[in-house]
Protein backbone atom coordinates (compact mmCIF):
# COMPACT_ATOMS: atom_id res chain seq x y z
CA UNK A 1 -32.32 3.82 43.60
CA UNK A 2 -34.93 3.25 41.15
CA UNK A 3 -33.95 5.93 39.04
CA UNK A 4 -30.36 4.64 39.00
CA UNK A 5 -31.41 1.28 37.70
CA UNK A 6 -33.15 2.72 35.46
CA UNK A 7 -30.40 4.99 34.08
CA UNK A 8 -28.23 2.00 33.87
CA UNK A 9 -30.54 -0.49 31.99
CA UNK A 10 -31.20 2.66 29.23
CA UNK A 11 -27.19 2.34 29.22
CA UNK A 12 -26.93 -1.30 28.85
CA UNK A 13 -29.89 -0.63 25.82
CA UNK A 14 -27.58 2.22 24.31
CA UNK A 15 -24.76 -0.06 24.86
CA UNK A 16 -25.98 -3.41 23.12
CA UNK A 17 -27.84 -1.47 20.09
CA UNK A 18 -24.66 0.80 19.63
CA UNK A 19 -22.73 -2.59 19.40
CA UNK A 20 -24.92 -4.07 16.32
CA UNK A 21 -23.15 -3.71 13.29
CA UNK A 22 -24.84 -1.24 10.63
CA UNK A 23 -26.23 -3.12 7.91
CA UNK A 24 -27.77 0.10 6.34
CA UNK A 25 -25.10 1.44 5.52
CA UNK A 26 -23.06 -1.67 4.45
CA UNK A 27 -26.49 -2.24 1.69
CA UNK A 28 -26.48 1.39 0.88
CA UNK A 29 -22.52 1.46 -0.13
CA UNK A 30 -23.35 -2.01 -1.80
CA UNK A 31 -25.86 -0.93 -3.89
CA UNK A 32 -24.29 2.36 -5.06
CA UNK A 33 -21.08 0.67 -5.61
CA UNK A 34 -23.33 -2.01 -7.82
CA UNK A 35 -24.91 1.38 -9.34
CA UNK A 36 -21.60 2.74 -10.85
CA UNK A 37 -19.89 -0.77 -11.72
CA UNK A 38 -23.05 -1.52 -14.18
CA UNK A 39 -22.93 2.34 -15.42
CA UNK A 40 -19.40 1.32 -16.35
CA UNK A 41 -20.33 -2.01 -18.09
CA UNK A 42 -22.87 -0.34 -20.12
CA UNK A 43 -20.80 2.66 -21.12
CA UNK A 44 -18.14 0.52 -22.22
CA UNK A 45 -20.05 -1.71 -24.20
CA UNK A 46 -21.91 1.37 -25.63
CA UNK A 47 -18.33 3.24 -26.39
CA UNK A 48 -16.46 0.56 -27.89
CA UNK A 49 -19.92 -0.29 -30.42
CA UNK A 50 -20.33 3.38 -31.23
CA UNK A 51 -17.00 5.44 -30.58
CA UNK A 52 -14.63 2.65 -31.88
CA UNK A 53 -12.25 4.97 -32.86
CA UNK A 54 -11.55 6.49 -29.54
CA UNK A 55 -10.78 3.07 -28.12
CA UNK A 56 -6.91 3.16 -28.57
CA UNK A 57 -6.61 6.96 -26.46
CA UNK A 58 -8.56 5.40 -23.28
CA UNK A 59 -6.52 5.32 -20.21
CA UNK A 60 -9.04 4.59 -17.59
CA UNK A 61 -13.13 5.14 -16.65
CA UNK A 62 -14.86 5.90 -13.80
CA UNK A 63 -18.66 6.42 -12.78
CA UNK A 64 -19.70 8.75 -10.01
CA UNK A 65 -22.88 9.92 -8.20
CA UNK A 66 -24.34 13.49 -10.52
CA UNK A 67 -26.98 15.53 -9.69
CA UNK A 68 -30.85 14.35 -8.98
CA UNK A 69 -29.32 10.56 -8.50
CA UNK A 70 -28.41 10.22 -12.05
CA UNK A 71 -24.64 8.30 -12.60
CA UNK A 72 -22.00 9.89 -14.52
CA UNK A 73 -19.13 7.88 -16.47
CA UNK A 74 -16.10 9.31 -17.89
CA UNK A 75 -13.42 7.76 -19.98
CA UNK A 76 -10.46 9.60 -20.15
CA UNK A 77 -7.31 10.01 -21.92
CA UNK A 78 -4.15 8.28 -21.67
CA UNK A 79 -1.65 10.44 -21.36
CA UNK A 80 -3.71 13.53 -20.58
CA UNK A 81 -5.84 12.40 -17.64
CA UNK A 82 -7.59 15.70 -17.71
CA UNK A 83 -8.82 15.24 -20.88
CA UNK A 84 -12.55 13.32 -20.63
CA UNK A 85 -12.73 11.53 -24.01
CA UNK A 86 -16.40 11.29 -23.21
CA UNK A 87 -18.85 11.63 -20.50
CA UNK A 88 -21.95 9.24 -20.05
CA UNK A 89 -25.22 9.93 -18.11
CA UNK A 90 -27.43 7.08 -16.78
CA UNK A 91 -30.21 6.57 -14.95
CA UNK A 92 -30.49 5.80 -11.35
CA UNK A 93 -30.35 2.54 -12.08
CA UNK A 94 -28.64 2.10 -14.91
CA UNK A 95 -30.18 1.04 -17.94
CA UNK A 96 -28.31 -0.28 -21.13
CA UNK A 97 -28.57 3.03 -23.01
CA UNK A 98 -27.05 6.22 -21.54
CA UNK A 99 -29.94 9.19 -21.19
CA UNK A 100 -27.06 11.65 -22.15
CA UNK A 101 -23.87 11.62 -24.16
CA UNK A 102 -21.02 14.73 -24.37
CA UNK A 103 -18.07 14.12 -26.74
CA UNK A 104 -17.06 17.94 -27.19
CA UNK A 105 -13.65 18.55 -26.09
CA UNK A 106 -14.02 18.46 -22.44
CA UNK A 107 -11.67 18.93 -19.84
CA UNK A 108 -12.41 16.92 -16.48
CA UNK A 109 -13.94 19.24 -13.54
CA UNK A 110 -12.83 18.94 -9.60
CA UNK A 111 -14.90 16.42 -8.80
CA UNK A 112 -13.51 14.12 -11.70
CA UNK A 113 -10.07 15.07 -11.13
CA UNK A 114 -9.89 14.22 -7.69
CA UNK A 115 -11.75 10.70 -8.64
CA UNK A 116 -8.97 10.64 -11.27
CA UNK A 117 -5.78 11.12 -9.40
CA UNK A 118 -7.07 8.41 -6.47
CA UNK A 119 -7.87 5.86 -9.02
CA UNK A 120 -4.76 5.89 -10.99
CA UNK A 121 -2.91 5.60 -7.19
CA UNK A 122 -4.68 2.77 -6.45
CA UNK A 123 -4.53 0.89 -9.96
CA UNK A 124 -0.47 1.88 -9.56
CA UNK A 125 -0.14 0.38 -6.30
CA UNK A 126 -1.76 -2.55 -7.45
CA UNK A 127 -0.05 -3.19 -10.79
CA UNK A 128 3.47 -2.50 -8.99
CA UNK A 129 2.58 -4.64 -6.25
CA UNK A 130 6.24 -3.58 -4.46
CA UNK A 131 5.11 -5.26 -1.48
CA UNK A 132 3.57 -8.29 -2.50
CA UNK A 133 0.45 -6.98 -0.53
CA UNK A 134 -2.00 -8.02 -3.86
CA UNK A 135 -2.57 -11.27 -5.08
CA UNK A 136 -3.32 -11.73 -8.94
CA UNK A 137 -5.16 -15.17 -10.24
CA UNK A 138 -5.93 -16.62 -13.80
CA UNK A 139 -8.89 -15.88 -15.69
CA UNK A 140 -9.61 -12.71 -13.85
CA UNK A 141 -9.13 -8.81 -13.56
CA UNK A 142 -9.32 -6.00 -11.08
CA UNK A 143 -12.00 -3.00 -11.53
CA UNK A 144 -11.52 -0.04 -9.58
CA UNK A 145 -14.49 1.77 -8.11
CA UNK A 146 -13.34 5.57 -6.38
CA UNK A 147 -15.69 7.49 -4.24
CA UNK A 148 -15.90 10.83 -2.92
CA UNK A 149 -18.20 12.18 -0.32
CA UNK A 150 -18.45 15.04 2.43
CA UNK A 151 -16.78 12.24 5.11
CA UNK A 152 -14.02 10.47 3.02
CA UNK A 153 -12.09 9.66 0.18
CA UNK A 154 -11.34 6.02 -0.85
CA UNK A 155 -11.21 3.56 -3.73
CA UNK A 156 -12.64 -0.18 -3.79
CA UNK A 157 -11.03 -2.57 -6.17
CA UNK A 158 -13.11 -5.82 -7.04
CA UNK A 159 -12.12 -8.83 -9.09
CA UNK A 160 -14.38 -9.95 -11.60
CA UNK A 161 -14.28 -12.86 -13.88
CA UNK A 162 -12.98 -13.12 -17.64
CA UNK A 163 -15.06 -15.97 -17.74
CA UNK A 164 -19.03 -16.64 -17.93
CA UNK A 165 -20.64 -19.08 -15.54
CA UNK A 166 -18.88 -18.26 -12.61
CA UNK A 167 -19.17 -15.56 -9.79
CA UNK A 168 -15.85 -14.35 -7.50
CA UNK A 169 -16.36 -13.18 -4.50
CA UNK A 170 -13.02 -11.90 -2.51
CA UNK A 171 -9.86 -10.77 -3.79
CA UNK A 172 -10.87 -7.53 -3.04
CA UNK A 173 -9.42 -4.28 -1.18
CA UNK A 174 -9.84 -0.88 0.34
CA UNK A 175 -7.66 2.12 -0.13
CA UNK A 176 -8.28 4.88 1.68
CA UNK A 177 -7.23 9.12 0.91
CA UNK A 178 -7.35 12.36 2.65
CA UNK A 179 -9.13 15.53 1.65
CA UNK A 180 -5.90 16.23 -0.44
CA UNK A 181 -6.43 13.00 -1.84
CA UNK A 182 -2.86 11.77 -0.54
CA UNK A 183 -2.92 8.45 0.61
CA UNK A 184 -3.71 7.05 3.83
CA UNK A 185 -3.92 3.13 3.86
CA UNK A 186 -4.94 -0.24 2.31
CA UNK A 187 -6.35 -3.39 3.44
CA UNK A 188 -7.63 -6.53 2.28
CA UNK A 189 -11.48 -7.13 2.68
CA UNK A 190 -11.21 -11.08 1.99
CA UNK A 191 -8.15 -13.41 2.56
CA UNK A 192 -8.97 -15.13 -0.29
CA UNK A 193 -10.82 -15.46 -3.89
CA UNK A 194 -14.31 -17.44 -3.79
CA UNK A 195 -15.59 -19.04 -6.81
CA UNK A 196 -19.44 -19.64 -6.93
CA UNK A 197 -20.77 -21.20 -9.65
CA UNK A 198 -23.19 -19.07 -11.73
CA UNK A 199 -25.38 -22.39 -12.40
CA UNK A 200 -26.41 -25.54 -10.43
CA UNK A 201 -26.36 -29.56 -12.26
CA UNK A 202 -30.02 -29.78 -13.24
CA UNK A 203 -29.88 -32.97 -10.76
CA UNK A 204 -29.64 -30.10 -8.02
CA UNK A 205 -31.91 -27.39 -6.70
CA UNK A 206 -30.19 -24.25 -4.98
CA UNK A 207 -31.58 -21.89 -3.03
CA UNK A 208 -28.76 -19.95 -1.36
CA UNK A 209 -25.23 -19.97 -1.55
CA UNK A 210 -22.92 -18.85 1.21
CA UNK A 211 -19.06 -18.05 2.40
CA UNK A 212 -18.12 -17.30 5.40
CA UNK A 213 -15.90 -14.14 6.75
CA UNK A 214 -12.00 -14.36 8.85
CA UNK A 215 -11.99 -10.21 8.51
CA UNK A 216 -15.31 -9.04 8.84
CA UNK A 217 -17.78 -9.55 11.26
CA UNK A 218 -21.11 -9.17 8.74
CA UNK A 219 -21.32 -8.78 4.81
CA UNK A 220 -19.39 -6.23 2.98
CA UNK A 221 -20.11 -3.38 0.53
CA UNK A 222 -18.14 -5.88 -2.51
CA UNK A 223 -20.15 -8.59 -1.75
CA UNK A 224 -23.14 -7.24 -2.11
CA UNK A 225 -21.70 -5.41 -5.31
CA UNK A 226 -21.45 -8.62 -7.02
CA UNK A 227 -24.19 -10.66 -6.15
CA UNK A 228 -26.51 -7.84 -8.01
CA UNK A 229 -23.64 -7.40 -10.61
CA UNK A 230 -24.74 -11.28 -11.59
CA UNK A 231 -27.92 -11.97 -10.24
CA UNK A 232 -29.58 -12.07 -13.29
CA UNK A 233 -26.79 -14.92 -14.34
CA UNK A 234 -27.67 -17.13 -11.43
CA UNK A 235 -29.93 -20.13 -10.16
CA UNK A 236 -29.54 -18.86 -6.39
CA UNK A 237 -31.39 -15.60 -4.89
CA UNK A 238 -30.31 -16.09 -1.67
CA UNK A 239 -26.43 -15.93 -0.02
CA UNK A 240 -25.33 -15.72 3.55
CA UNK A 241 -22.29 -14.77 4.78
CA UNK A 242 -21.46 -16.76 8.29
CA UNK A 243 -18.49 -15.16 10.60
CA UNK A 244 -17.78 -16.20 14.05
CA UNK A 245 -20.38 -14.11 15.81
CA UNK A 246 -22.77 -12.78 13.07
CA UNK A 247 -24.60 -14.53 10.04
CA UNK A 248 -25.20 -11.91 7.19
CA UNK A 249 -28.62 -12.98 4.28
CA UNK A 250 -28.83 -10.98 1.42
CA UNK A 251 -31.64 -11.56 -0.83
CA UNK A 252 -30.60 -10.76 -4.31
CA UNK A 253 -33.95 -10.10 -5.90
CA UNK A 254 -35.33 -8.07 -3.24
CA UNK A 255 -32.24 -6.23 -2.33
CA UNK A 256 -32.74 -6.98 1.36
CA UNK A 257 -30.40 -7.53 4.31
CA UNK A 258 -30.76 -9.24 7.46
CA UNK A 259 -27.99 -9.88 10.47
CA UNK A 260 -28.29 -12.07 12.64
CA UNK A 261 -26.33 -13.53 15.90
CA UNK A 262 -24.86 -16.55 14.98
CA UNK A 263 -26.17 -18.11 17.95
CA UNK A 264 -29.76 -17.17 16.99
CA UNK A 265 -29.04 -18.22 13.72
CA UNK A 266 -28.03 -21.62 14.62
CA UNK A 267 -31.07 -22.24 16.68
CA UNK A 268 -33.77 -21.73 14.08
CA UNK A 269 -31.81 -24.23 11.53
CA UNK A 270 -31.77 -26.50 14.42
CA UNK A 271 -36.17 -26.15 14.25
């Protein structure tokens, strides 16, 4: 009898931690996702400063995980996708200045070519729009983040602002591909566009900011994207995410994650 109980209650354990939603994984896909979105800011900034002349062949860009952690950027042609116009190496952690630059004719390997061919599916699907499944709003754009590894195939698209002083959270959607890089599905992450301002009235003081979730149950990989996309633009350091069962904190200087129950939540704000 006592062994039964005691086979149950390591079921019940197995049960209840199995049912907590993984917030490593969610930070680690945020942060790489932030990773390749600022290799692609600073690549672009750098190419259209130094390689102005290439400007007017670009059909798209990418960044993507190389070897020993380093990020890779491409820019490729227009009208010959498999032509990289020129490839960009970064840090880690991307710093303003690319550690290496290759502008010999090069033609795009496997890895970019499948990263290629699902991008330019999802941008299509998203500029056609044949089922009305996208929604489009002033004063801001879609970027399109692909990624590839040994489990799956799919492409993030994010809307960022045209304008300063503002942060957008929302708007935002996962495609998914197969290992022939046909596709699979879509979905929305957010029902709707958030604006946060970047900066509080000097009458104020803000800690945190929050918004809360009708899809997800915790934080997603975008959010967390774009809160260390602008956290150096920002009065806040602090954002939670509140859905009906779980309250998500991110802490945008430390890079640090916490989930809660929402009932536990609610009782230490009641202290």
């Amino acid at each position: 009898m006592n062994r039964l109980i005691s086979i149950l209650l390591l079921l019940f354990t197995s049960l209840i931690l199995y049912a907590q939603p993984d917030g490593d994984k969610i930070l680690k896909e945020g942060q790489l996702l932030y990773r390749l979105e600022k290799a692609s800011w600073y690549a672009t900034d750098y190419l259209l400063e130094k390689f102005p002349n290439k400007g007017d062949r670009i059909g798209g860009y990418l960044s993507y995980p190389g070897d020993n952690n380093k990020i890779i950027t491409i820019f490729f042609e227009r009208n010959f996708t498999s032509h990289v116009l020129i490839r960009f190496q970064f840090d880690s952690l991307p710093k303003q200045i690319p550690i290496g630059i290759d502008t010999v004719y090069l033609i795009a390997n496997q890895t970019e070519n499948d990263l290629i061919k699902i991008r330019q599916d999802a941008l299509d699907k998203i500029n056609t729009n044949s089922d009305k499944f996208f929604s489009f709003y002033k004063n801001s754009s879609y970027n399109i983040i692909p990624l590839i590894n040994q489990n799956e195939r799919k492409v993030y698209s994010i809307t960022g602002p045209k304008n300063n002083g503002v942060v957008l959270i929302g708007n935002d959607y996962l495609f998914k591909y197969n290992a022939e890089n046909n596709f699979i599905s879509k979905r929305k992450i957010h029902n709707s566009l958030i604006q946060l301002p970047a900066k509080m009235d000097s009458a104020k003081t803000a800690v945190a900011t929050m918004h809360s979730h009708v899809i997800s149950a915790i934080i997603d990989p975008t959010d967390i994207c774009t809160l260390l996309l602008y956290r150096d633009f920002v009065d806040w350091k602090l954002h939670y995410v509140i859905s009906s069962k779980y309250v998500s904190i991110f802490d945008l200087e430390k890079e640090k994650l916490v989930i809660m129950k929402k009932k536990a939540w609610e009782k230490t704000i009641r202290k």
